[in-house]
C-alpha atoms as a PDB file:
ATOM      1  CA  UNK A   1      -9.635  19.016  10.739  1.00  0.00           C
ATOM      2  CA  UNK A   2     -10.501  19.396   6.868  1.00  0.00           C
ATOM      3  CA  UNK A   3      -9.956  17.057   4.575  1.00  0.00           C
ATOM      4  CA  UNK A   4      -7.269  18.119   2.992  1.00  0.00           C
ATOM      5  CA  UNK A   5      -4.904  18.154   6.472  1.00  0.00           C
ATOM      6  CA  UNK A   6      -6.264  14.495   7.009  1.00  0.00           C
ATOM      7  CA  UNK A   7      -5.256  13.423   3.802  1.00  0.00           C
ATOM      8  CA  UNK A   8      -1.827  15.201   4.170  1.00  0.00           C
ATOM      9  CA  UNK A   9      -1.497  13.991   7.329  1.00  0.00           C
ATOM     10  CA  UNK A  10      -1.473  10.348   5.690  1.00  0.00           C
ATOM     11  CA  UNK A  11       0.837  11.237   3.476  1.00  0.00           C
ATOM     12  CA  UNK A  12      -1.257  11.355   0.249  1.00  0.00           C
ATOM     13  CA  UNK A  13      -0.617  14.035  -2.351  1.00  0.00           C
ATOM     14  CA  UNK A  14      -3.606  16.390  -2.857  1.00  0.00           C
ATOM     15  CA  UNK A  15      -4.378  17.038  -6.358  1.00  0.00           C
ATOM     16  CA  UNK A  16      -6.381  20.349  -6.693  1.00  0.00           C
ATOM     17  CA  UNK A  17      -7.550  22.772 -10.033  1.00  0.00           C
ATOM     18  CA  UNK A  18      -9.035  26.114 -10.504  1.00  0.00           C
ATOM     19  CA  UNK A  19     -12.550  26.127 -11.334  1.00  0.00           C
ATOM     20  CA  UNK A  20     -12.199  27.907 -14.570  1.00  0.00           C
ATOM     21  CA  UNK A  21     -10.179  24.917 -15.439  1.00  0.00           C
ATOM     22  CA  UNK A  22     -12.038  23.065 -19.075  1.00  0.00           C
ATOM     23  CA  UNK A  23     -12.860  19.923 -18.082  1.00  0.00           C
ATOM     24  CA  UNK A  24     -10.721  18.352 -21.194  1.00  0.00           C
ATOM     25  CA  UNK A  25      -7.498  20.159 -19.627  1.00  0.00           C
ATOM     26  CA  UNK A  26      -8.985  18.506 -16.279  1.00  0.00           C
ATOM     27  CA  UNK A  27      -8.769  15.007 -17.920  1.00  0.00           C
ATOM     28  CA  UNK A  28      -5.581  15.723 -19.005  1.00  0.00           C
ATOM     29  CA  UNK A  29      -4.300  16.067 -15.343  1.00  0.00           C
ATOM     30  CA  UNK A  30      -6.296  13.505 -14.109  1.00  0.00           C
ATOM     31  CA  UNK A  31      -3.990  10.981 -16.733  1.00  0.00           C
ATOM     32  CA  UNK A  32      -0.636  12.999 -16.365  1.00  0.00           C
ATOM     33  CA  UNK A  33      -0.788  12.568 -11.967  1.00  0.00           C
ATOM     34  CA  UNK A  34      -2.777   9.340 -12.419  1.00  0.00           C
ATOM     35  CA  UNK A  35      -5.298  10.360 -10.205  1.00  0.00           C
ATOM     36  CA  UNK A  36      -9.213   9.415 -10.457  1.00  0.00           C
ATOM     37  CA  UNK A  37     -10.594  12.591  -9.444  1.00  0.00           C
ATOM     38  CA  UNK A  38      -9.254  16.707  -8.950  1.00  0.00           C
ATOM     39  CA  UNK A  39     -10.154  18.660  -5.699  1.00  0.00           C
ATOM     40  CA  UNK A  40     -11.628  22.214  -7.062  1.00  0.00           C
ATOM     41  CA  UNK A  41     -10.927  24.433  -4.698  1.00  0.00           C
ATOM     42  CA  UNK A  42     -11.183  28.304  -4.797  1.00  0.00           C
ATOM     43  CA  UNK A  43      -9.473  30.692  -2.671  1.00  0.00           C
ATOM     44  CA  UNK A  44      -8.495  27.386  -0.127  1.00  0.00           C
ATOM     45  CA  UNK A  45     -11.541  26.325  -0.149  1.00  0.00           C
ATOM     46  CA  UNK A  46     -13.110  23.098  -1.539  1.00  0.00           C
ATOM     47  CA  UNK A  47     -15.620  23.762  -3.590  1.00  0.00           C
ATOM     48  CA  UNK A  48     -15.746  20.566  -5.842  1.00  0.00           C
ATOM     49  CA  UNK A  49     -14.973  17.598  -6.698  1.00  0.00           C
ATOM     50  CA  UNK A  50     -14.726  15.762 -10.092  1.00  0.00           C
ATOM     51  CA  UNK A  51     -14.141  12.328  -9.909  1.00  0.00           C
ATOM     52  CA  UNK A  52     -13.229  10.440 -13.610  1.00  0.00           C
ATOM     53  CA  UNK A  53     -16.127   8.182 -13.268  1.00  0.00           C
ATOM     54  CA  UNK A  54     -18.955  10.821 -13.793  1.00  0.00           C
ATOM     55  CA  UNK A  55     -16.652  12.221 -17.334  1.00  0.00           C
ATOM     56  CA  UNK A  56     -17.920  10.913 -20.278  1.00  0.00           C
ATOM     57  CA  UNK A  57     -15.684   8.248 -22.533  1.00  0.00           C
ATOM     58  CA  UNK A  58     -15.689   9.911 -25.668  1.00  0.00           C
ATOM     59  CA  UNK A  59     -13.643  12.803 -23.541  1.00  0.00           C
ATOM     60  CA  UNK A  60     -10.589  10.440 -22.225  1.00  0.00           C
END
């Protein structure tokens, strides 16, 4: 099981970006799905995460 079938599984809507996504069009998500972090996965696999906690104020 990965974690994106467990979390589907409970019903919760995976949000995921590219990584070439900038990270000011990634804060932009983040606010528009009110979310506090973006999966980065690549190819359907997870290769990140980025949480809103480690993206610096003057950015939001």
């Amino acid at each position: 099981m990965n974690t994106y079938s467990l979390l589907d599984e409970k019903r919760f809507l995976v949000r995921e970006i590219d990584p070439e996504v900038m990270v000011f069009d990634a804060v932009r998500l983040m606010d528009t799905y009110q979310v506090g972090a973006l999966m980065v996965v690549e190819d359907e696999m997870l290769v990140g995460l980025i949480p809103s906690g480690i993206i610096p104020a003057r950015l939001c």
